[in-house]
Protein backbone atom coordinates (compact mmCIF):
# COMPACT_ATOMS: atom_id res chain seq x y z
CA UNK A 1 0.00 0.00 0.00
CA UNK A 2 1.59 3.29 -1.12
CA UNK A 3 1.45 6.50 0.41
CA UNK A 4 2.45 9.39 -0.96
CA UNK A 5 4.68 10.72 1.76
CA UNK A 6 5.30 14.80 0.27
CA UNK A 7 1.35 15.35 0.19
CA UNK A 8 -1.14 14.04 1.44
CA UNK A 9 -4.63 15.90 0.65
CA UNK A 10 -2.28 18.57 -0.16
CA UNK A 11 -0.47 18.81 2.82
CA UNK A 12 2.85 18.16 3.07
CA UNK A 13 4.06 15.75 5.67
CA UNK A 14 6.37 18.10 7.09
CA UNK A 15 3.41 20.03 8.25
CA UNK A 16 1.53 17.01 9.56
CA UNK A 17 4.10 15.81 11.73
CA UNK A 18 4.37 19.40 13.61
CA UNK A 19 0.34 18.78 14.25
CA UNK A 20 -0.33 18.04 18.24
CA UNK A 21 -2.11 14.98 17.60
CA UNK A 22 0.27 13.10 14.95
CA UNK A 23 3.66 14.47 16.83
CA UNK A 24 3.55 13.67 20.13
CA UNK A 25 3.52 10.20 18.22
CA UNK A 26 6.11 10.17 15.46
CA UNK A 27 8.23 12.72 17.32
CA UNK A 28 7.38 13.00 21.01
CA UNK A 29 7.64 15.82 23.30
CA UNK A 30 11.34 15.55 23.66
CA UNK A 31 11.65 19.53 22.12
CA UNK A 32 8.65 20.87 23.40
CA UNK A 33 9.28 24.55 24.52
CA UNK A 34 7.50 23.45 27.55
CA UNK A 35 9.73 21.59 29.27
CA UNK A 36 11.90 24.53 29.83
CA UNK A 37 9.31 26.29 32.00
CA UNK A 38 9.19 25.53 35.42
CA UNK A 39 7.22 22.51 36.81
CA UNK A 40 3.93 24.48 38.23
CA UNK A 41 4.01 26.56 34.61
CA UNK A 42 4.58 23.37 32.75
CA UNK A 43 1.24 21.95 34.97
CA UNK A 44 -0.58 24.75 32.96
CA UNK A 45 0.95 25.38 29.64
CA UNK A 46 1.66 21.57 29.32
CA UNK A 47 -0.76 20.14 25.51
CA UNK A 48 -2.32 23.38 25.35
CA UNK A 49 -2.75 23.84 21.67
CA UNK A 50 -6.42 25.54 21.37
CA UNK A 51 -5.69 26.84 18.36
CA UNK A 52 -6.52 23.72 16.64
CA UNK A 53 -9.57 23.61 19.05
CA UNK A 54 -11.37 25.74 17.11
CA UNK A 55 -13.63 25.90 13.57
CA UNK A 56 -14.09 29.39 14.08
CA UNK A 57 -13.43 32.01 11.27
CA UNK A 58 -11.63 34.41 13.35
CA UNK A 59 -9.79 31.78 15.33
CA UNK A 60 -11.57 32.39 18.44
CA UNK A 61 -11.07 29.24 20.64
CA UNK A 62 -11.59 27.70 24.32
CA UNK A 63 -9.10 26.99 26.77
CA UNK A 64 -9.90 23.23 27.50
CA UNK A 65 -9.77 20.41 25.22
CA UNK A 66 -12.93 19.50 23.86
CA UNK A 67 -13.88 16.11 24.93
CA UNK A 68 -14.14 14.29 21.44
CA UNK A 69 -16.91 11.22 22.06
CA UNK A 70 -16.04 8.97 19.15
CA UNK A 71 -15.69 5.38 18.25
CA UNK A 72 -16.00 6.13 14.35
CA UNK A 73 -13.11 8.27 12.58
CA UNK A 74 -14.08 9.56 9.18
CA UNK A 75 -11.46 10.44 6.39
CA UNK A 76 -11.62 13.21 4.09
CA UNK A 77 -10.23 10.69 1.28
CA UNK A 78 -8.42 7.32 0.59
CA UNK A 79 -5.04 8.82 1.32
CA UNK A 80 -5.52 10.10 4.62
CA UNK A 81 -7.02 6.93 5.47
CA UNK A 82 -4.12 5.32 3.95
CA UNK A 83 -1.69 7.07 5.54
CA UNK A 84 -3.60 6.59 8.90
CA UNK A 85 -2.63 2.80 8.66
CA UNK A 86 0.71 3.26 7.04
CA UNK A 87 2.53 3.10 11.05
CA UNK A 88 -0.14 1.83 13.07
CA UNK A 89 -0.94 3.14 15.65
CA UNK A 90 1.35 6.30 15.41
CA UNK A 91 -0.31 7.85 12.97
CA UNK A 92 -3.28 10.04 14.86
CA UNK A 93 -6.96 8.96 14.93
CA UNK A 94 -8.04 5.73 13.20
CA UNK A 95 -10.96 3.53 13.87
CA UNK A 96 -10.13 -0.03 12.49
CA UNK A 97 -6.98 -1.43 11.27
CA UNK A 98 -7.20 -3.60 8.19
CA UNK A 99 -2.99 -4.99 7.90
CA UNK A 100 -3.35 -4.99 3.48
CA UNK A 101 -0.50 -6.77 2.12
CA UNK A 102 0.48 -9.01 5.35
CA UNK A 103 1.05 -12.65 4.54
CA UNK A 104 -1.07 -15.36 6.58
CA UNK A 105 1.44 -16.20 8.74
CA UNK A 106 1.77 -12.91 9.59
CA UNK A 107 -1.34 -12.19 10.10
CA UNK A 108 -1.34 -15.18 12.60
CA UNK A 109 1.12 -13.02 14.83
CA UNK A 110 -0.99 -11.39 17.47
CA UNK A 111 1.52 -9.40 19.09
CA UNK A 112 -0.46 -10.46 22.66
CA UNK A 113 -0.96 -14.26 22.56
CA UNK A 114 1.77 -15.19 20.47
CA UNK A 115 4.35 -13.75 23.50
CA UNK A 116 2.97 -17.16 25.51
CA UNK A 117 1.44 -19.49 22.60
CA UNK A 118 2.68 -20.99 19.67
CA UNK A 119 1.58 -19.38 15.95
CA UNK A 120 -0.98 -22.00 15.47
CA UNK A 121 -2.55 -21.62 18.82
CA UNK A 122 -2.64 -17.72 18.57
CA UNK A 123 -4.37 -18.11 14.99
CA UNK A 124 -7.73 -16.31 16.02
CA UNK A 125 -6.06 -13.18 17.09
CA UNK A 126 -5.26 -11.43 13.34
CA UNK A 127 -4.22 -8.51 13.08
CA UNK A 128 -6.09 -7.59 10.03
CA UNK A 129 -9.46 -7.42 12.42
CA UNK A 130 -11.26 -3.88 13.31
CA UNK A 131 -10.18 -2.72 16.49
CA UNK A 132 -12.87 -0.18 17.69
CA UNK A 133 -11.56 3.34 19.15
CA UNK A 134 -8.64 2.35 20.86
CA UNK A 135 -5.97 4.56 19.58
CA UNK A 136 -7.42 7.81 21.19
CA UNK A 137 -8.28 11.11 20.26
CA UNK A 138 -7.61 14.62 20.42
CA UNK A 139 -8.61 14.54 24.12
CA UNK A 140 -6.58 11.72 25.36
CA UNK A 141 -3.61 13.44 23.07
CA UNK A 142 -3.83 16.32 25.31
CA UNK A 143 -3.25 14.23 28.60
CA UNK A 144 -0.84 12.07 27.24
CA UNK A 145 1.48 14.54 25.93
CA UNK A 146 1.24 16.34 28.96
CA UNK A 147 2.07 13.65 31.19
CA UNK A 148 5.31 12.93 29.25
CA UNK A 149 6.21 16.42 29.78
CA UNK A 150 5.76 16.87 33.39
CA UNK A 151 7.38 13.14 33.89
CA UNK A 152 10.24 14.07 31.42
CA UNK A 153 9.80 11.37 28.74
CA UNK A 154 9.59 10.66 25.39
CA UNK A 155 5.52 10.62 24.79
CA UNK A 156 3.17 8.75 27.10
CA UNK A 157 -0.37 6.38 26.60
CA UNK A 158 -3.51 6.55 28.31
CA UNK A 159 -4.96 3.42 30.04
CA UNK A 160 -8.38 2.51 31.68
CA UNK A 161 -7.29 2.51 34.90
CA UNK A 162 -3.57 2.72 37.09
CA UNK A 163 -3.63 -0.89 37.10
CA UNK A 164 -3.87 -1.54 33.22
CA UNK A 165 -0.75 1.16 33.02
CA UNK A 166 1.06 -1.31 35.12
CA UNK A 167 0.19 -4.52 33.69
CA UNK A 168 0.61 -3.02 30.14
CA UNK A 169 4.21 -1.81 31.01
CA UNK A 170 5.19 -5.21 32.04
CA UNK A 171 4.09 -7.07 28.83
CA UNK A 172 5.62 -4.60 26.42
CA UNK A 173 8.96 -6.59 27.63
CA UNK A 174 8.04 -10.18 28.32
CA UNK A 175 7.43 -13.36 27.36
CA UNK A 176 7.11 -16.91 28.01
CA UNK A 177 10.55 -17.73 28.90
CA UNK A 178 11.24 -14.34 30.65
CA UNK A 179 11.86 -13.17 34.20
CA UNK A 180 10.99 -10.87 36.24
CA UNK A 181 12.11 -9.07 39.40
CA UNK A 182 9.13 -7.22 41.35
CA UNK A 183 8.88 -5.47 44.60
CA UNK A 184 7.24 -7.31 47.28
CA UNK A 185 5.89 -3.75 48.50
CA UNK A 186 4.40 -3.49 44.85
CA UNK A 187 0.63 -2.21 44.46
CA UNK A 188 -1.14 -5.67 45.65
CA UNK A 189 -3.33 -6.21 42.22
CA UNK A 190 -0.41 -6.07 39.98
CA UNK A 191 1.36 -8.51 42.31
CA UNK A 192 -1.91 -10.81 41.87
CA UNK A 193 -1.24 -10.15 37.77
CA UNK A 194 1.87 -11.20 38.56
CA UNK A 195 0.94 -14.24 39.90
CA UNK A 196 -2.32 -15.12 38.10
CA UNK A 197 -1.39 -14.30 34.56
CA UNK A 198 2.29 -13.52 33.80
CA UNK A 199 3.58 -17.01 35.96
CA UNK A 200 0.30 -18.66 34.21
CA UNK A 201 1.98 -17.94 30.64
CA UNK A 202 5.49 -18.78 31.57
CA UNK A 203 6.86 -15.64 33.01
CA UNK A 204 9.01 -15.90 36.13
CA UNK A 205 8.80 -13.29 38.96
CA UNK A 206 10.81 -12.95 41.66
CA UNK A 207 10.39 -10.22 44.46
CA UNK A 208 12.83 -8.30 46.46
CA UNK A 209 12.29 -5.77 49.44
CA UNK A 210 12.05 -2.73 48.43
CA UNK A 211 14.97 -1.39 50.56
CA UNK A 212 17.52 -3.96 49.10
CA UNK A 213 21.06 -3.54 48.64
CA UNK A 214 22.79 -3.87 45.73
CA UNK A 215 24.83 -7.21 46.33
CA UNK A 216 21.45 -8.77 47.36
CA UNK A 217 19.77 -7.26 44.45
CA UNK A 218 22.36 -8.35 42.17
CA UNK A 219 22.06 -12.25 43.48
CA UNK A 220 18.53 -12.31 41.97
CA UNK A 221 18.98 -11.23 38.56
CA UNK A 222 19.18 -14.39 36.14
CA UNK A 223 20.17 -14.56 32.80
CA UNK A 224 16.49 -14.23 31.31
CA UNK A 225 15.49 -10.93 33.51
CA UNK A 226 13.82 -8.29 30.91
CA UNK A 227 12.33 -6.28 33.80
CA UNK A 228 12.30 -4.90 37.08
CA UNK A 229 9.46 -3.48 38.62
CA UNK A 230 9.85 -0.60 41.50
CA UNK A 231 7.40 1.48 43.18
CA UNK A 232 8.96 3.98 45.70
CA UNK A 233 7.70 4.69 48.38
CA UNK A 234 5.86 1.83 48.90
CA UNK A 235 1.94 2.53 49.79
CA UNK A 236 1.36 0.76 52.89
CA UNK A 237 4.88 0.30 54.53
CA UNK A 238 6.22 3.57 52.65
CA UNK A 239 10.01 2.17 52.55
CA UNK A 240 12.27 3.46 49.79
CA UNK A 241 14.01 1.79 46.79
CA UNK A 242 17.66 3.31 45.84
CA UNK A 243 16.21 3.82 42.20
CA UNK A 244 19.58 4.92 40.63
CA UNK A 245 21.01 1.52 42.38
CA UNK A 246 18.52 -0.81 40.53
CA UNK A 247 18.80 0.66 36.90
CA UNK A 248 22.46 0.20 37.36
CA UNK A 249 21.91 -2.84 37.65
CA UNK A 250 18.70 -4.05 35.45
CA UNK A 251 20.80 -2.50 32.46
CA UNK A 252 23.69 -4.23 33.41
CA UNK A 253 21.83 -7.11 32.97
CA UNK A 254 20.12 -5.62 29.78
CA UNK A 255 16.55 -5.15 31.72
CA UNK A 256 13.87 -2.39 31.19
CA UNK A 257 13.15 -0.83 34.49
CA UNK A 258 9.36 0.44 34.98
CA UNK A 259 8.64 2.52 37.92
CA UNK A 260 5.14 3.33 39.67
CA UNK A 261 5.67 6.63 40.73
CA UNK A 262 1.73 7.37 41.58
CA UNK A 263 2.93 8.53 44.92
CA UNK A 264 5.61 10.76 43.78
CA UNK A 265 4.29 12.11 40.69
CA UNK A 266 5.54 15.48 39.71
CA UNK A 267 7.76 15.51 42.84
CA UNK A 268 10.19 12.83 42.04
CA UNK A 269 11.61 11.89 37.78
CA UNK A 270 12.37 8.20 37.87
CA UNK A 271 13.51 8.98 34.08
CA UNK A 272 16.17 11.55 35.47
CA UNK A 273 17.57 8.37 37.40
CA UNK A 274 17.01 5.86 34.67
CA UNK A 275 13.91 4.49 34.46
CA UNK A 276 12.29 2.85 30.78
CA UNK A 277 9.01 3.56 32.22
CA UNK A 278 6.87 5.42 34.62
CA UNK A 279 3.54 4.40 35.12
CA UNK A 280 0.91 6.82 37.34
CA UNK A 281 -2.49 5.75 38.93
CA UNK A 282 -4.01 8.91 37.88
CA UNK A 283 -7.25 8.34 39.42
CA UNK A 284 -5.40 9.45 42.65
CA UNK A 285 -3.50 13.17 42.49
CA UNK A 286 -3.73 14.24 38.89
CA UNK A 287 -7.44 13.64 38.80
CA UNK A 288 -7.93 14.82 42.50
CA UNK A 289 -11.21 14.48 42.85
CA UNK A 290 -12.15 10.84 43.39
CA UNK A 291 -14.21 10.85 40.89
CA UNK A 292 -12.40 8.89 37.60
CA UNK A 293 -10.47 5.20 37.06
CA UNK A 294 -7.31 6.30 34.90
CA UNK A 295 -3.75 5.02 33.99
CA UNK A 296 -0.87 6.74 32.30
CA UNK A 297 2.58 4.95 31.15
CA UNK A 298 5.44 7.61 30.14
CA UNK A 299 8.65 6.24 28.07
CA UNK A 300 11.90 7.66 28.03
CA UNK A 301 12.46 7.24 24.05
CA UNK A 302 11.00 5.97 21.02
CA UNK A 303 11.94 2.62 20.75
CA UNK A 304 10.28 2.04 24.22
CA UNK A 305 7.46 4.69 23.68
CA UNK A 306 5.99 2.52 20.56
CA UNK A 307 6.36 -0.74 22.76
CA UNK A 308 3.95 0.61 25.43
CA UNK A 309 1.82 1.97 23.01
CA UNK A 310 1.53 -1.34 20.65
CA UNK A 311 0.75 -3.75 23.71
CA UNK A 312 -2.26 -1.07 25.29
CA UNK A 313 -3.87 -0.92 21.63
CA UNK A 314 -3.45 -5.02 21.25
CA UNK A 315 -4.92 -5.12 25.05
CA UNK A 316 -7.54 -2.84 24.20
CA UNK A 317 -7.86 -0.86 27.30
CA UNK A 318 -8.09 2.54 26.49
CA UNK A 319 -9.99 5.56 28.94
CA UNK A 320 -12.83 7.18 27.83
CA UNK A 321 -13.01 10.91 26.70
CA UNK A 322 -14.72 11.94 29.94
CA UNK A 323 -11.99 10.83 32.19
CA UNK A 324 -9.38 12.39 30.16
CA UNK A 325 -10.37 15.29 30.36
CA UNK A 326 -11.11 15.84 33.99
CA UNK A 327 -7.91 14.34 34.51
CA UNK A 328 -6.19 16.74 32.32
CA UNK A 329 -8.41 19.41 34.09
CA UNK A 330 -6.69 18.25 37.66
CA UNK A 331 -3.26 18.21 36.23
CA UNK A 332 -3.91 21.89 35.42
CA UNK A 333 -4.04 22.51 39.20
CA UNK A 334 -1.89 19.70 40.75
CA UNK A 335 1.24 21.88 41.96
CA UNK A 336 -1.13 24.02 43.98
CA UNK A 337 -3.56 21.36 45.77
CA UNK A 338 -0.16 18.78 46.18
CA UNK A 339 1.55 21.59 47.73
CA UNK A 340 -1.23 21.95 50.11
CA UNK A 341 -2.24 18.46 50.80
CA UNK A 342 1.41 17.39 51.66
CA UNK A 343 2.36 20.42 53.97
CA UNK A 344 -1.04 19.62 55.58
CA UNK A 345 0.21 15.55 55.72
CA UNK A 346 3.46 16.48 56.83
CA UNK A 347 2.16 18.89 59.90
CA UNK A 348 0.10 15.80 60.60
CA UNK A 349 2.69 13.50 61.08
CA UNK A 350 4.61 15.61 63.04
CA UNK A 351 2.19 15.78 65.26
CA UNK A 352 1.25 12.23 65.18
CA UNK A 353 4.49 11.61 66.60
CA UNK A 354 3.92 13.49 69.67
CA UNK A 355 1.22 11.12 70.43
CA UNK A 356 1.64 8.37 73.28
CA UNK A 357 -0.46 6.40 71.47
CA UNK A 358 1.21 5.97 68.34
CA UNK A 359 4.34 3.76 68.55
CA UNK A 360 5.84 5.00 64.48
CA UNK A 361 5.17 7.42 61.82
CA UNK A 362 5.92 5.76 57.93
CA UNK A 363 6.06 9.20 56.12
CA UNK A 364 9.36 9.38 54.52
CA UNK A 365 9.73 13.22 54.36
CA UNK A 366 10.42 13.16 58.49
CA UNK A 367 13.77 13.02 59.92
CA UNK A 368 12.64 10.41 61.68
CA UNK A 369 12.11 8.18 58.93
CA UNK A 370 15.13 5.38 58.32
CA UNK A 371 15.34 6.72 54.63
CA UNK A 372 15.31 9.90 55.01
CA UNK A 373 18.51 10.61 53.73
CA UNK A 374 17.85 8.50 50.15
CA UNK A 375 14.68 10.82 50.25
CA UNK A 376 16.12 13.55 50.17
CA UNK A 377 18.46 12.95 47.45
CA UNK A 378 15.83 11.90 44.98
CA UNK A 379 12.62 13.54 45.55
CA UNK A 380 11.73 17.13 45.04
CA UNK A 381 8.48 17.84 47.42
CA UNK A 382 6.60 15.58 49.61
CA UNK A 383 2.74 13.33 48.97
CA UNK A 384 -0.17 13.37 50.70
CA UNK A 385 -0.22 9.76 52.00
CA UNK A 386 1.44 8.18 54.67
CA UNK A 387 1.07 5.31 57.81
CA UNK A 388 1.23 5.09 61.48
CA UNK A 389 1.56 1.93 64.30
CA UNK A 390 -0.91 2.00 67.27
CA UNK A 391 1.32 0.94 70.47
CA UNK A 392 -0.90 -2.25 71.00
CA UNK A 393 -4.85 -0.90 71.19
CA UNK A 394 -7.42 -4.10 70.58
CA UNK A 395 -8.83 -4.53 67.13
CA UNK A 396 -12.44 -3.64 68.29
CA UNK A 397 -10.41 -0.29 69.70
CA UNK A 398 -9.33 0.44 66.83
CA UNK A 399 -12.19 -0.13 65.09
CA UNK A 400 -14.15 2.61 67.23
CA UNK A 401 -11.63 5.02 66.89
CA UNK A 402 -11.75 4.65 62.90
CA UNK A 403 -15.76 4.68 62.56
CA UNK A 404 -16.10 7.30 64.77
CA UNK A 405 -14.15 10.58 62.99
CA UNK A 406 -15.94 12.91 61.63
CA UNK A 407 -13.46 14.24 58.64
CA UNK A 408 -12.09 11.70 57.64
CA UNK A 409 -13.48 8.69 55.59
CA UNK A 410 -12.90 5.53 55.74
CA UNK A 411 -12.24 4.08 52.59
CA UNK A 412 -9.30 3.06 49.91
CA UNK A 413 -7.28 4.72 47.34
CA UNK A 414 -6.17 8.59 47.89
CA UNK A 415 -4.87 11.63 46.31
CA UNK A 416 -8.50 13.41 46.30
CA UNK A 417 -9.80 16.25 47.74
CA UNK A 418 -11.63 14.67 51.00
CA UNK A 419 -9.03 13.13 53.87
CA UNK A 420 -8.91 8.98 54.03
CA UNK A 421 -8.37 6.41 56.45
CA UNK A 422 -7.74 3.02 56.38
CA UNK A 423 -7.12 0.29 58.44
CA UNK A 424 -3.71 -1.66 56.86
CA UNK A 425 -1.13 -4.60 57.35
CA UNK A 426 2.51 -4.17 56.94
CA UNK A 427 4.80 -7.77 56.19
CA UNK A 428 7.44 -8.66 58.66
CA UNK A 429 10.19 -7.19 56.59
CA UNK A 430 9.13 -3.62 57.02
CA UNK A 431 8.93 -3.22 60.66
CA UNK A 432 8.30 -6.15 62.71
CA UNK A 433 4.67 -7.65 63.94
CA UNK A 434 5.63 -6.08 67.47
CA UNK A 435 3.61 -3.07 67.12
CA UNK A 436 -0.08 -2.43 67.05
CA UNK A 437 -1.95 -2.35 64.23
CA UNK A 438 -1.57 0.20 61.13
CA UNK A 439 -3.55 3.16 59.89
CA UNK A 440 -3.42 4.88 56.73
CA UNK A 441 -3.95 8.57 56.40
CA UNK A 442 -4.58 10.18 52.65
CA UNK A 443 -4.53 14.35 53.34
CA UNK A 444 -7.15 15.79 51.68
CA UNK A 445 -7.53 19.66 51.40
CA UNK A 446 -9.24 20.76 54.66
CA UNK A 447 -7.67 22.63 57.23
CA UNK A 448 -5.17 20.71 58.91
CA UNK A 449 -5.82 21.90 62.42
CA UNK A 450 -9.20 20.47 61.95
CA UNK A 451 -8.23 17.48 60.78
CA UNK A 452 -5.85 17.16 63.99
CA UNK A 453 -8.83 17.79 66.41
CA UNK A 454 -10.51 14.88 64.82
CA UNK A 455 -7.78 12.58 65.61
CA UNK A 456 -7.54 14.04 68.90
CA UNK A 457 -11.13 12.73 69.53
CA UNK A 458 -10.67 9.33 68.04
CA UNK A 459 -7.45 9.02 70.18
CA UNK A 460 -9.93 9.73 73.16
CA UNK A 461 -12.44 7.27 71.58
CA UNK A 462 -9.37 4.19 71.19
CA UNK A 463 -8.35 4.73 74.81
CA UNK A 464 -12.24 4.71 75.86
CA UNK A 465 -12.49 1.82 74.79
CA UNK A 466 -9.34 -0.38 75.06
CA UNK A 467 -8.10 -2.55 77.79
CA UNK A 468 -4.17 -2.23 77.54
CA UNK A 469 -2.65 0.42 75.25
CA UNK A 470 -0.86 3.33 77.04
């Protein structure tokens, strides 16, 4: 199938690849003027390109994206749509992909099941069938390229939710035959993906602690090791990986190195230190609101940027319109509610550890904190979520305490507006099972002194009601 690459519906394809929604593609955001600015100004200015939001004569325009529903793409002619499919899926908007000119056998190559089955087995899955909306549009553009310019990478894809980003990022670089090397402190679904699907089609994992050294770290790479997995801090235990440590030694070893950096986002750059990948749970602080399920994966060049990209559109799990843009709509003000959430967290804990009832405070940003010193070095700011241990209160104690505040909520996940609590457990390897039991605290944006007089009364509601405690 031949495309004319000078002109195509008389435009030149110089001039198509400097378009917002074909370059961030074919060239990435690697030269955007945008990354020079500041972080907070690059939180604003970051995909804004509402020039080409606009119809109107005198080129008067909006300043959001305009969420484009759409599972249909039309063409103006054959050789737009042809030059749609001439590098799928780089290539902008396209609604199905029809491979012209492959032979059978490869057309038999389904880029998912033929990683863990043979070519006869994986038969069903062609290539040359419609695939219906899942390359994005203008909207998801938007969010995209501005994720991979706050993260610092190459160009970035959308996924349904934080845990498709992660799964996604670790099948771009396996198959059956592989290893892998995995946190143990690693968000607990993609552990269970892990487990349930990767070992189930012949992938190896191994898991390390997350505070490892490098001679013990280096003991568990084998030969066959295409990734690591890190997520720093941790979300329950909050320990620390040395980052910089590990993609020494994945590339070494000639591993990608994918980092979850959902807690850190826009305050720590696992690409600055290395990293392939960076995946974000964006439901949490860019969105901000609770209110959205949304993944993003950034890449840190080309070659690992269309990887990331072919495995989501084989997987098929892009976000819809909607969720884009409210999530690009809480990136536009994530410096200024982060900033506030995690001075607010961090005047918590401080206080928390004043408290005769608490035994330890897991926030890494205290001096207290065993790693403070490695975070330090590599993150820029501080997060809203964090853990303490209860000195040894009864369950049922505990249990009081939690149902009983009045601003905070008890419930999973974080990173929104409205202050969370949970009740968690922490493995033997972060701090011992001598302590009491665990609570989670995600800083919303109320005032912190009134959050502190609600734990003041559930303190007074634990020791109401326990037996032993202090």
């Amino acid at each position: 199938m031949a495309v004319n690459r000078n002109l195509i519906d008389g435009v030149d394809e110089e001039t198509l690849l400097e378009h917002p929604n074909i370059r961030m593609h074919r060239r990435g955001v690697v030269e955007d003027e945008v990354k020079s600015l500041r972080l907070d100004t690059q939180m604003v200015r970051a995909a804004f390109h509402n020039e080409t939001w606009t119809t109107d004569p005198l080129g008067r325009s909006v300043l959001n994206v305009p969420v484009y529903h759409n599972s249909t793409v039309t063409f103006k002619s054959v050789a737009s749509l042809e030059y749609s499919m001439s590098d799928i899926p780089f290539n902008g908007m396209l609604y199905g992909i029809y491979d012209w000119g492959l032979t059978p056998l490869q057309k038999c190559r389904g880029r998912i099941r033929s990683r863990f089955l043979s070519i006869s087995q994986s038969c069903f899955l062609l290539r040359s069938q419609p695939r219906l909306g899942i390359h994005g549009n203008p909207t998801s553009f938007a969010l995209e390229e501005a994720f991979a310019i706050i993260e610092g990478g190459y160009s970035a894809v959308a996924t349904s939710s934080g845990l498709a980003a992660n799964n996604a990022a670790l099948m771009a670089f396996v198959e059956a035959g592989d290893h892998v090397l995995m946190t143990d402190g690693a968000y607990y679904p993609t552990k269970l993906f892990s487990q349930r699907i990767l070992k189930k089609f012949g992938v190896g994992v191994t898991y390390y602690q997350p505070n490892i050294g490098p001679e013990e770290f280096s003991k568990l790479i084998q030969a066959n090791t295409k990734a690591v997995y890190v997520e720093t801090p941790t979300s329950n235990s909050f320990v620390l990986s040395d980052v910089a440590m590990i993609v020494q030694k994945a590339h070494e070893a000639g591993a990608v190195v994918i980092c979850d950096n959902s807690w850190g986002g826009s305050i720590f750059k696992p690409h600055d230190l290395g990293c392939d990948v960076v995946t974000n749970a964006a439901s949490k602080l860019i969105a901000g609101h609770s209110d959205l399920i949304l993944g993003l994966i950034s890449a840190k060049d080309e070659q690992t940027y269309r990887k990331v990209k072919e495995i989501v559109t084989d997987l098929g799990c892009p976000p819809g319109p909607d969720d884009c843009y409210n999530a690009l709509r809480g990136m536009r003000t994530l410096g200024v509610r982060l900033k506030h959430q995690a001075e607010s967290a961090l005047r918590i804990a401080e206080w928390l550890e004043s408290r005769t009832e608490v035994a330890r405070v897991m926030h890494p940003a205290l001096k207290s904190h065993p790693q403070n010193e490695l975070f330090r070095r590599d993150f820029r700011g501080s997060s809203v979520l964090f853990g303490f241990q209860l000195r040894g209160f009864e369950h049922a104690a505990v249990v009081s305490m939690v149902e009983n505040l009045k601003l905070f909520s008890l419930g999973f996940s974080w990173g929104g507006f409205k202050s969370l609590i949970t009740i968690t457990e922490l493995p033997n390897w972060d701090y011992g099972a001598e302590l009491g039991e665990t609570l989670r605290l995600s800083i919303g944006l109320e005032d912190p002194l009134d959050l502190v007089e609600d734990l003041k009364e559930g303190f007074q509601i634990l020791r109401t009601h326990s037996t032993v405690g202090s």
